[in-house]
Protein backbone atom coordinates (compact mmCIF):
# COMPACT_ATOMS: atom_id res chain seq x y z
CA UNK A 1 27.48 -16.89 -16.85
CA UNK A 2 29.19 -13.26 -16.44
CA UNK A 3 32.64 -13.47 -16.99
CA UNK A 4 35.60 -11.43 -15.20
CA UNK A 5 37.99 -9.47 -16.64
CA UNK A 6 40.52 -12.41 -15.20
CA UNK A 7 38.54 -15.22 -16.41
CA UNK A 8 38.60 -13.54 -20.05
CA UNK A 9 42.18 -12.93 -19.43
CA UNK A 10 43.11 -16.42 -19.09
CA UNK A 11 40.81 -17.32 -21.76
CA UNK A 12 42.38 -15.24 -24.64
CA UNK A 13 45.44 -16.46 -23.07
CA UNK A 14 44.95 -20.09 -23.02
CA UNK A 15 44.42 -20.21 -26.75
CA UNK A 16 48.02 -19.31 -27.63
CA UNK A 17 49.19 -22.82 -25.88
CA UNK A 18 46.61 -25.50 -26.66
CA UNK A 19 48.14 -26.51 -30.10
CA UNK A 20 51.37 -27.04 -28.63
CA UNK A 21 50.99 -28.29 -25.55
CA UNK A 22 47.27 -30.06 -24.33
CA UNK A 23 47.11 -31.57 -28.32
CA UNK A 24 51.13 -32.69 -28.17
CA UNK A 25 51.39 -36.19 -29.15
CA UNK A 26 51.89 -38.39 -26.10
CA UNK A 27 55.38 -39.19 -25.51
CA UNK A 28 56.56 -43.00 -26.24
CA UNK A 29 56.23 -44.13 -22.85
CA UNK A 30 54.12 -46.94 -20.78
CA UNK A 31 50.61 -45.47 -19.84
CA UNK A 32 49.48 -46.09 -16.29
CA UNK A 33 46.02 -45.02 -15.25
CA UNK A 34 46.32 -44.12 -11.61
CA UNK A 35 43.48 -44.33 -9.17
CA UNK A 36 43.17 -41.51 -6.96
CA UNK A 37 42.20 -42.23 -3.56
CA UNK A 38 40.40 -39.99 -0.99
CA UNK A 39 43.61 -38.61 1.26
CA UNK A 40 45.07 -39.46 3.97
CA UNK A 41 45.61 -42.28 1.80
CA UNK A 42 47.77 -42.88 -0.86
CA UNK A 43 47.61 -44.31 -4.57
CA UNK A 44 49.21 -47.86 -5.50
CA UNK A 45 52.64 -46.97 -6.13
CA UNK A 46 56.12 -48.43 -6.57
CA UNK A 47 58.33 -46.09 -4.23
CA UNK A 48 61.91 -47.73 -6.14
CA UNK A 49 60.79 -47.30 -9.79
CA UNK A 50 63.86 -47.25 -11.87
CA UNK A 51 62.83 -48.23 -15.44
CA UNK A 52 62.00 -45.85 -18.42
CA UNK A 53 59.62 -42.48 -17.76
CA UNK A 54 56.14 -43.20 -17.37
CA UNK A 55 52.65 -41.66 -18.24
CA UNK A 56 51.03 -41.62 -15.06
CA UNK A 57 47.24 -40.60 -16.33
CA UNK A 58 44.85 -39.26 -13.63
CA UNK A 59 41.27 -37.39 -13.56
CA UNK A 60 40.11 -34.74 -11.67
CA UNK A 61 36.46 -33.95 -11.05
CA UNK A 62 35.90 -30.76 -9.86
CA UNK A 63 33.02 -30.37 -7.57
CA UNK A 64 31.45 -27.63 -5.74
CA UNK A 65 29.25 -29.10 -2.93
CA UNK A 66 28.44 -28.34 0.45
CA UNK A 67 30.58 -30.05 3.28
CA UNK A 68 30.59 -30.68 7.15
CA UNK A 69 33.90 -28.98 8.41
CA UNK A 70 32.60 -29.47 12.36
CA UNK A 71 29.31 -30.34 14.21
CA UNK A 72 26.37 -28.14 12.71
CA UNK A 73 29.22 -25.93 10.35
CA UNK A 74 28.85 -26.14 7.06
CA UNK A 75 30.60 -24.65 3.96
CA UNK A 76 29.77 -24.11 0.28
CA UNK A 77 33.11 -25.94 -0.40
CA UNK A 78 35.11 -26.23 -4.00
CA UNK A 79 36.54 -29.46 -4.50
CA UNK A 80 38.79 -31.19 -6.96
CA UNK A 81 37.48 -35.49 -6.64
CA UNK A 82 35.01 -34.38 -3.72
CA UNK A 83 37.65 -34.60 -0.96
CA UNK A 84 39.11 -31.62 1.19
CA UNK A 85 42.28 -31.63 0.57
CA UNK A 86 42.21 -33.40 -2.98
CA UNK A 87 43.83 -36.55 -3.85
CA UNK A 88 47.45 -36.75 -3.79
CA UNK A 89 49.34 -38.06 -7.11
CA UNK A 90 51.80 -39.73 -7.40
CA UNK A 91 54.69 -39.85 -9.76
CA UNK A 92 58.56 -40.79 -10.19
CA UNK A 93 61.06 -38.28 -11.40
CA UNK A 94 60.99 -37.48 -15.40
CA UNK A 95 57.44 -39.33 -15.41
CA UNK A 96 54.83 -37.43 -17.54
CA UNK A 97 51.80 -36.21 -15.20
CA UNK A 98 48.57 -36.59 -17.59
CA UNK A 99 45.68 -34.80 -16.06
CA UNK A 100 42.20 -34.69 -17.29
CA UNK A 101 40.30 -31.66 -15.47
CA UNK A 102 36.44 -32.30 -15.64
CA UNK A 103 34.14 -28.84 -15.31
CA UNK A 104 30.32 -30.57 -15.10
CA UNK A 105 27.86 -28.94 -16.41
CA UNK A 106 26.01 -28.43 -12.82
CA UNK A 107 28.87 -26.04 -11.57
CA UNK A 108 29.10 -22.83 -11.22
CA UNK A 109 32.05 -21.43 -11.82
CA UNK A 110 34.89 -21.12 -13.99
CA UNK A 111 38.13 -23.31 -12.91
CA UNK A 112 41.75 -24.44 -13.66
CA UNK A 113 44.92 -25.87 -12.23
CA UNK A 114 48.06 -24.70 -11.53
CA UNK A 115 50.93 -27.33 -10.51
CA UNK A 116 53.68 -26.38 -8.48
CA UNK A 117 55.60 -29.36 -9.69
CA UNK A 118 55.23 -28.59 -13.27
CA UNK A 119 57.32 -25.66 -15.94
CA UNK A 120 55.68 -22.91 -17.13
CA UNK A 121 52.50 -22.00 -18.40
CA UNK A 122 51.56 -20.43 -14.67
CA UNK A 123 52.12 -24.35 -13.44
CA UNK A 124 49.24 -24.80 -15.91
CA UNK A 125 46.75 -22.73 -14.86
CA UNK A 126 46.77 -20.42 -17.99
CA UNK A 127 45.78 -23.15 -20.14
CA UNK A 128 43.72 -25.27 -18.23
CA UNK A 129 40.42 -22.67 -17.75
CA UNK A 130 37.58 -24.10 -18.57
CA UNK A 131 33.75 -23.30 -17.89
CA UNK A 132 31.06 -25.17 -16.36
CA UNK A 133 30.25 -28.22 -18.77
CA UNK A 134 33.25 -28.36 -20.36
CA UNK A 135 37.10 -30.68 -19.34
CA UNK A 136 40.42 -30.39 -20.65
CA UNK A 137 44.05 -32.16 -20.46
CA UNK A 138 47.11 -31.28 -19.20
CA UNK A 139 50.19 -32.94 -19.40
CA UNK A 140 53.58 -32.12 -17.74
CA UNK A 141 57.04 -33.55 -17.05
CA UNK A 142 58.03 -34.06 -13.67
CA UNK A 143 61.39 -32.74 -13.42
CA UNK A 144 61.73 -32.34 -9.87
CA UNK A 145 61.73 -34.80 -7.11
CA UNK A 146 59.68 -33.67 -3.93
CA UNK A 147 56.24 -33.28 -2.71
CA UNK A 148 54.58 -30.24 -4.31
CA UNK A 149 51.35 -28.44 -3.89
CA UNK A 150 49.00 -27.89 -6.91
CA UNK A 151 45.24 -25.46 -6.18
CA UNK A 152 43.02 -24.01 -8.97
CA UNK A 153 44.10 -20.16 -9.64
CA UNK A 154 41.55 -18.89 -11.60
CA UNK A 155 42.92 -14.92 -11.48
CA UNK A 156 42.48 -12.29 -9.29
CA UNK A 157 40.76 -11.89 -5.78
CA UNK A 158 39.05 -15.17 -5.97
CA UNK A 159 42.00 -17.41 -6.39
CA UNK A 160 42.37 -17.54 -2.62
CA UNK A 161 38.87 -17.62 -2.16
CA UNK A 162 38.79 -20.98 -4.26
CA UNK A 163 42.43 -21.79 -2.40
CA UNK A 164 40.33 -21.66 1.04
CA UNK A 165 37.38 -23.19 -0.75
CA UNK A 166 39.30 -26.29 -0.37
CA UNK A 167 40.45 -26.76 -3.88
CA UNK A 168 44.16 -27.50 -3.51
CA UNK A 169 45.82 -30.88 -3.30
CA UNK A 170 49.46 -32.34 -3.36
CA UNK A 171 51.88 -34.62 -5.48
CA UNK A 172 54.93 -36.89 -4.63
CA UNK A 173 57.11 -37.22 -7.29
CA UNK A 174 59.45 -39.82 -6.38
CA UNK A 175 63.40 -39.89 -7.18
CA UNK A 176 64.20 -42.40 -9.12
CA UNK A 177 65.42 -45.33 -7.08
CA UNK A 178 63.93 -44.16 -4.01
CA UNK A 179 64.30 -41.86 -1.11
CA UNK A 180 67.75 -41.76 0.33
CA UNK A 181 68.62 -40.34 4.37
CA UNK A 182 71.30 -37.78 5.59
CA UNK A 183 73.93 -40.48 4.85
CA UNK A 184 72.94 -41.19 1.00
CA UNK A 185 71.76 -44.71 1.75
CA UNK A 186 68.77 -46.03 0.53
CA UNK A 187 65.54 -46.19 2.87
CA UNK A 188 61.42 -47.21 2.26
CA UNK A 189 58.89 -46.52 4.43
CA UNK A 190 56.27 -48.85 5.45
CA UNK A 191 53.35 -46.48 5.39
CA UNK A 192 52.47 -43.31 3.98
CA UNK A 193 49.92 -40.42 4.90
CA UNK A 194 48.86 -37.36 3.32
CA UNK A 195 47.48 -34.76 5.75
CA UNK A 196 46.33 -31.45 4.03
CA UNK A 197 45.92 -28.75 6.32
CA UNK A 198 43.49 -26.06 5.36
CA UNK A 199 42.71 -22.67 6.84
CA UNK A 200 38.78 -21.59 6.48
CA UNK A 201 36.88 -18.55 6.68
CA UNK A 202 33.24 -18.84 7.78
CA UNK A 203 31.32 -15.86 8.70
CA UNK A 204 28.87 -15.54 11.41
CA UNK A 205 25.38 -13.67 11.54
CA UNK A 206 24.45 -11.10 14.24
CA UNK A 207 24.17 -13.52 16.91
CA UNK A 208 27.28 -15.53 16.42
CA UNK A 209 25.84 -18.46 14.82
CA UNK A 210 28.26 -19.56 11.82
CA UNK A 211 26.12 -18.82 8.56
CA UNK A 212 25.16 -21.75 6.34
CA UNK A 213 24.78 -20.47 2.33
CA UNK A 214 22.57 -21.98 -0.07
CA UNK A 215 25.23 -21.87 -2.94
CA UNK A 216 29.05 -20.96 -3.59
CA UNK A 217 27.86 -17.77 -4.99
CA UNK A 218 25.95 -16.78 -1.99
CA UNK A 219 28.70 -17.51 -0.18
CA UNK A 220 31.81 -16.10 -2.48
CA UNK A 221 31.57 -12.26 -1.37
CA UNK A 222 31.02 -12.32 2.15
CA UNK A 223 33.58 -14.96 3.03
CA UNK A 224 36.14 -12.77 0.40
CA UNK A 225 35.80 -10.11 2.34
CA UNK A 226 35.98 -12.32 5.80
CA UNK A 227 39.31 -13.71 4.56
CA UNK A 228 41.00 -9.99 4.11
CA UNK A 229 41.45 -10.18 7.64
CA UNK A 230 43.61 -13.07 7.57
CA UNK A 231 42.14 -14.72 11.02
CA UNK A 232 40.58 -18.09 10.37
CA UNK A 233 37.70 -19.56 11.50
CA UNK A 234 39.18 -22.81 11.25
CA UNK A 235 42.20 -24.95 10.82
CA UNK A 236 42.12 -28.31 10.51
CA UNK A 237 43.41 -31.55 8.63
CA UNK A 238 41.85 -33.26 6.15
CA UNK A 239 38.52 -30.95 5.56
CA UNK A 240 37.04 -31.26 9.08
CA UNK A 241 37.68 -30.86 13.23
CA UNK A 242 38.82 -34.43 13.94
CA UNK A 243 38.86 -36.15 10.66
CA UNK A 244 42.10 -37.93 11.82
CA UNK A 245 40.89 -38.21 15.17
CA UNK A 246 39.05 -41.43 17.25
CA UNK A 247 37.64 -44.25 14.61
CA UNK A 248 39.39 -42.46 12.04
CA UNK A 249 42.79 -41.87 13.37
CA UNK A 250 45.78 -42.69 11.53
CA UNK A 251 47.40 -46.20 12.83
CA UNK A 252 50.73 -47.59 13.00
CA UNK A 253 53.26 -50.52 14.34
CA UNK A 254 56.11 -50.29 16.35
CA UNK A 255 58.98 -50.34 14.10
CA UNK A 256 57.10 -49.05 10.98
CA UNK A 257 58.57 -46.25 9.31
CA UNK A 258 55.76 -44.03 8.64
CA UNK A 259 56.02 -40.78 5.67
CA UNK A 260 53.74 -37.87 6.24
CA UNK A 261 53.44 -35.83 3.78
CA UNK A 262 51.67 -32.34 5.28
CA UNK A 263 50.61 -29.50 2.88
CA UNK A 264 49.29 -26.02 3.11
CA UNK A 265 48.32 -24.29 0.42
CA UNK A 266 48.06 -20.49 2.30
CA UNK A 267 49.64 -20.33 5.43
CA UNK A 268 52.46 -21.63 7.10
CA UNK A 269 52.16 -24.55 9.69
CA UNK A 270 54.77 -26.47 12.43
CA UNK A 271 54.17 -30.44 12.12
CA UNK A 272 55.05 -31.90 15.54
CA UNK A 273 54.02 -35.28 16.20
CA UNK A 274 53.50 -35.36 20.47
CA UNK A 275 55.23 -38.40 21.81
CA UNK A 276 58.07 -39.01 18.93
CA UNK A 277 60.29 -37.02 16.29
CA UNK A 278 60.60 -37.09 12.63
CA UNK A 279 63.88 -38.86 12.09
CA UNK A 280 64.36 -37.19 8.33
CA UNK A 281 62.67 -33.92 6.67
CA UNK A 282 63.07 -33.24 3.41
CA UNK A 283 62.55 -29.35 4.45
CA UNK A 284 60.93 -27.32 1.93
CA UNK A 285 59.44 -30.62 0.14
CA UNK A 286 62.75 -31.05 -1.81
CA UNK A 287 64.20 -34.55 -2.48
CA UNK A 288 67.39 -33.46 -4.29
CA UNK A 289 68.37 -31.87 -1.06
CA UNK A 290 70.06 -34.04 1.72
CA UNK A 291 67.20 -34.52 4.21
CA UNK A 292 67.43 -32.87 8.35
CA UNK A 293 67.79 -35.26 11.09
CA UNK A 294 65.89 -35.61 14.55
CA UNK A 295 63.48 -32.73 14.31
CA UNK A 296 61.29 -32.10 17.26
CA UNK A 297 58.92 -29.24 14.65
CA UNK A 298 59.47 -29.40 11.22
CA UNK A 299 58.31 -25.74 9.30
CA UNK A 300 55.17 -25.96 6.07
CA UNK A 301 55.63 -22.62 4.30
CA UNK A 302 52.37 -21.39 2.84
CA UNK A 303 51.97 -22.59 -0.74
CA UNK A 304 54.03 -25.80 -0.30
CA UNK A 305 54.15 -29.28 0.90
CA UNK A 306 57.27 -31.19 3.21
CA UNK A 307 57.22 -35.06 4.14
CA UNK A 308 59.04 -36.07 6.67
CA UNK A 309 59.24 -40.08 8.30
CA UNK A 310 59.47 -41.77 11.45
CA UNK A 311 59.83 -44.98 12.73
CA UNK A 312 57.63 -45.48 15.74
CA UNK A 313 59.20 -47.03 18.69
CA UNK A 314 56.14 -46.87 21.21
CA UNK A 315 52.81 -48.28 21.19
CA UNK A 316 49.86 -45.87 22.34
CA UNK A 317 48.16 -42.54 21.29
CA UNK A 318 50.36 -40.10 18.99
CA UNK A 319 48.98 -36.54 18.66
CA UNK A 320 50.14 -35.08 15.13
CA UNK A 321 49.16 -31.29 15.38
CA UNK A 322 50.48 -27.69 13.92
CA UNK A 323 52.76 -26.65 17.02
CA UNK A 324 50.86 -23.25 17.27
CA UNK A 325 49.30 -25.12 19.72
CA UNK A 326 45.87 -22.12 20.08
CA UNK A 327 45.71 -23.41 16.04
CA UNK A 328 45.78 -26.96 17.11
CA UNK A 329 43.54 -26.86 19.89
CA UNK A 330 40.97 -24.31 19.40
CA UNK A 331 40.89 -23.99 15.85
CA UNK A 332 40.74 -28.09 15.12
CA UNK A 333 44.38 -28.61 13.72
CA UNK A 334 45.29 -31.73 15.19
CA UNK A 335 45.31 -35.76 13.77
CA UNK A 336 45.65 -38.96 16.28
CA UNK A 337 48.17 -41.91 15.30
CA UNK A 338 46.92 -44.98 17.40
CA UNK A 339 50.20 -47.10 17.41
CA UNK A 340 50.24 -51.06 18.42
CA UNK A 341 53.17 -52.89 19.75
CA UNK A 342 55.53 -53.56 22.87
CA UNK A 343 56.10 -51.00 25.21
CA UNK A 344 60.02 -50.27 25.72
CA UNK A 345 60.96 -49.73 29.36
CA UNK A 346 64.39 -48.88 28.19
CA UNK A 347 63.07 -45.76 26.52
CA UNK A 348 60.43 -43.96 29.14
CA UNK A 349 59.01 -46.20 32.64
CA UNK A 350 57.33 -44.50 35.60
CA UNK A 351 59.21 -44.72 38.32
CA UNK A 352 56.53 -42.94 40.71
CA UNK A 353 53.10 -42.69 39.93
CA UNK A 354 51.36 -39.76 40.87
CA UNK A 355 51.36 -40.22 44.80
CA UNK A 356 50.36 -37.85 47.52
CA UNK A 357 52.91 -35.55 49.24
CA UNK A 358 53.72 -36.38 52.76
């Protein structure tokens, strides 16, 4: 395989940190191997955790395989666990994040990680690279409560190509003790849901047919140079127009408090759900910071993740969708929430139906 200048780069690089860091002897702390689940779903976790740090041991496989992102579309995707977005982790404050990075043998390309939760080392991407065939570990302390993004950066002009590939994910890191609202006091939520929302870039032939590639490297320099124009093809949740949509949308009970978790790891996005609130935001994805009340549109910057929770008081069809409504609608970014319950007359009734005008 030919090598870039950035791939050697982080190479050479790499080597100056493995001693220290990926062979460090593991610190003396209970060793739990978490089992990733494809998203919107979460891993088993205790949201109040309040004993000693933790090793919270994962694996990532990445794989580069071809997906359906709508009807007849398809794209030469990269993928960390086979899902678009990839798992979400899940840790508690001052936990160690152990993450064994798998390159098989039938890739590719050349791929690392970078963390946005983690300290130095590029969020360990300049010491994760590894080639086709070989896998490496990473471990990091998780100093900072919130929900963070983490994507592979492998240098240069491809990093956002493998960005809008699909390979980027999120992680929850937990305060200890739990989540707290505006007024310091405790609060759980019942259910939680990780919706990634990614942007993709598929070009189109002569007649304005979307173009399906044989490989990722058949379809690397067109769609680079498709992406410098910064107009997507597509934006949608959870690697595909209506993935949280009909049989598969998300579901709900009146009086559940539900956490969403939304990430993007390129562009920004406005969270709305249509019908309801979000009753807390941790804005910016920061759980240190004392959370915003009652928002109607809650703001994703590019490169980060925010959760936010509500507790349904409704039964019926919830739309969840990025508030640019043309990106929602005609571009696929939208999820359904199908909630059960008693309806509340108190809280909307109709008092006419639609009847004709005398």
């Amino acid at each position: 395989m030919k090598l870039t200048t950035q791939y050697v780069f982080l190479l050479i690089f790499s080597s100056l940190f493995f001693t220290t860091e990926v062979f460090a002897k593991p610190p003396s702390a209970s060793r739990i191997e978490q089992e990733l689940v494809p998203p919107p779903l979460l891993p088993q976790h205790d949201q109040n955790y309040k004993g000693q740090p933790r090793t919270i041991a994962v694996t990532l496989t990445i794989e580069e395989k071809e997906i359906e992102i709508d009807d007849g579309v398809y794209l030469q995707a990269l993928t960390f666990n086979g899902s678009v977005p990839a798992p979400i982790i899940v840790a508690t404050e001052n936990d160690f994040v152990e993450v064994t990075l798998i390159n098989p043998a039938t890739n590719q390309m050349f791929h690392n990680i970078d963390f946005h939760a983690a300290t130095g080392a590029m969020g360990g991407a300049s010491i994760t690279g590894i080639n086709p065939g070989e896998k490496t570990i990473l471990r990091f302390k998780a100093t900072k409560p919130g929900v963070f993004v983490y994507h592979c950066a492998p240098g240069g002009r491809v990093t956002p190509f493998h960005v809008v590939a699909g390979m980027n994910g999120a992680i929850l890191v937990l305060p200890r003790d739990g989540l707290r609202d505006a007024q310091n006091k405790k609060i759980d939520y019942d259910k939680a849901y990780y919706l990634g929302e990614q942007d993709f870039y598929l070009p189109k032939d002569d007649n304005g047919q979307f173009i399906r590639y044989a490989n990722i490297n058949e379809a690397m320099t067109p769609t680079i140079d498709l992406m410098q124009s910064l107009i997507p093809s597509h934006i949608v949740f959870n690697g595909r127009v209506g993935a949280l949509t009909g049989n598969n949308a998300l579901t709900a009970a009146v009086g559940e408090k539900v956490l969403f978790i939304h990430s993007q790891a390129n562009r920004d996005s406005r969270p709305h759900i249509i019908g309801g609130h979000a009753d807390l935001v941790w804005q910016g994805g920061s759980f240190s910071n004392q959370p915003l009340k009652d928002m109607e549109t809650w703001f994703v910057p590019g490169g980060a993740a925010v959760a936010a929770l509500y507790e349904f008081k409704q039964p019926g069809l919830y739309a969840y969708v990025n508030h640019n409504l043309i990106e929602a609608i005609q571009l696929g970014a939208a999820a359904h929430i199908q909630v059960s319950g008693s309806w509340n007359n108190e809280l909307m009734q109709s008092v006419l139906p639609p009847t004709p005008i005398n």
